[in-house]
Protein backbone atom coordinates (compact mmCIF):
# COMPACT_ATOMS: atom_id res chain seq x y z
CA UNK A 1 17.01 98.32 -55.66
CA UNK A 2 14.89 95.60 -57.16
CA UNK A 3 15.65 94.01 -60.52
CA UNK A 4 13.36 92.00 -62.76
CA UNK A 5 14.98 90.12 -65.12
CA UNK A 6 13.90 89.12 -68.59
CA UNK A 7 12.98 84.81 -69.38
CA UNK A 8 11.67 82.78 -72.04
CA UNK A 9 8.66 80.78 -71.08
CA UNK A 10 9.45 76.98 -72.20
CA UNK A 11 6.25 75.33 -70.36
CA UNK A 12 2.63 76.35 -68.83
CA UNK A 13 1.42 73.91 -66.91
CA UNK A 14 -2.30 72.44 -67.42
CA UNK A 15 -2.94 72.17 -63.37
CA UNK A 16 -6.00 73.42 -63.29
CA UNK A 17 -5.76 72.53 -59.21
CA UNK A 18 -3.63 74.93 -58.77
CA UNK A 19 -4.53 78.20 -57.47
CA UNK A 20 -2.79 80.18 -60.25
CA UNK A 21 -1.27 79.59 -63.55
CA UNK A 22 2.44 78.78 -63.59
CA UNK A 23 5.13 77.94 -66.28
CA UNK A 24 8.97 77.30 -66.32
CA UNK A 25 11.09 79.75 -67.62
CA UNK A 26 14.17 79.71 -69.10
CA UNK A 27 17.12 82.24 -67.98
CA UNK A 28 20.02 81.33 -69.67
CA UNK A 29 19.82 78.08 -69.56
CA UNK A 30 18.30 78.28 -65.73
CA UNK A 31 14.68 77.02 -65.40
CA UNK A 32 12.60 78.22 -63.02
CA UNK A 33 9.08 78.01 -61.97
CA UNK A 34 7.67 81.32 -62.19
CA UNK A 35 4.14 82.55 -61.14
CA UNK A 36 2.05 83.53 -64.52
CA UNK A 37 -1.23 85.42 -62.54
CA UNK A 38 0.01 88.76 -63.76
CA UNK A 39 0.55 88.25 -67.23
CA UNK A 40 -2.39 86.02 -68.43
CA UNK A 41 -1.71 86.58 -72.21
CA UNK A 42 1.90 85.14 -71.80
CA UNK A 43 2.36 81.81 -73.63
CA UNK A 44 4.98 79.54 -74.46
CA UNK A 45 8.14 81.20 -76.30
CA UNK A 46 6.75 84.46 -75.38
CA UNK A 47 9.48 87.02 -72.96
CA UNK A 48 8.50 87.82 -69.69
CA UNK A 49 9.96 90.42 -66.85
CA UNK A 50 10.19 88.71 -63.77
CA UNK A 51 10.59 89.47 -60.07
CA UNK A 52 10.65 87.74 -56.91
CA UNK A 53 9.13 84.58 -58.65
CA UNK A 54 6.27 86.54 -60.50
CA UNK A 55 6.08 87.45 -63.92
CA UNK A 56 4.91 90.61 -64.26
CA UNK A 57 4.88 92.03 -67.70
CA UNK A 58 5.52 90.52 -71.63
CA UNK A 59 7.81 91.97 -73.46
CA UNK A 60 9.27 91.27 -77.59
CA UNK A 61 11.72 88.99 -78.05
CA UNK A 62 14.34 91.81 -79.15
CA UNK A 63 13.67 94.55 -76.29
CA UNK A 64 14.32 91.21 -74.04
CA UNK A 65 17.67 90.39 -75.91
CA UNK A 66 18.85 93.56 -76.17
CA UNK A 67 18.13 93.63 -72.36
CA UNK A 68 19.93 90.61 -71.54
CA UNK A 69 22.89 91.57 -73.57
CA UNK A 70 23.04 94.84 -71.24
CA UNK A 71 23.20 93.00 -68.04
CA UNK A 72 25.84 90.90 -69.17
CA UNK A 73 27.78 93.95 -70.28
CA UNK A 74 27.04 95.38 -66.83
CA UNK A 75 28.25 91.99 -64.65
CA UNK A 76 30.93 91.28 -67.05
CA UNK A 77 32.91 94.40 -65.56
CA UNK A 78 32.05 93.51 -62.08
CA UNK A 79 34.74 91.94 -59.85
CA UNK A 80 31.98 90.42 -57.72
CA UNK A 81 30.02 89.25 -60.84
């Protein structure tokens, strides 16, 4: 199963060398650099699905809350978690 988890996006970078656009994003206090080529409207503060380093769809700020709350809820009971 493959799970894309919801970020806020806290920086774009202004590389224009680089061979796509990328920006840090924030999970829970975990940045990470994350591949922006999917989701060219993103910008900073906006929520963005990601998976195996790529963002790859925007969503509100409350569906991506209300998503986040929900996995916590769901590793909270796990004993592995």
């Amino acid at each position: 199963m493959c799970l894309g988890v919801p970020g806020r996006i806290v920086e774009i970078s202004e590389d224009t060398s680089a061979l796509a656009r990328m920006g840090k994003v924030d999970f829970g206090g975990v940045l990470r650099e994350v591949c922006l080529a999917y989701t060219p409207e993103a910008q900073v503060g906006d929520y963005v699905i990601v998976h195996a380093g790529f963002a790859i769809s925007r969503l509100e700020e409350e569906e991506a809350l209300e998503t986040l709350r929900l996995l916590e809820e769901v590793f909270a009971g796990d004993p592995q978690g």
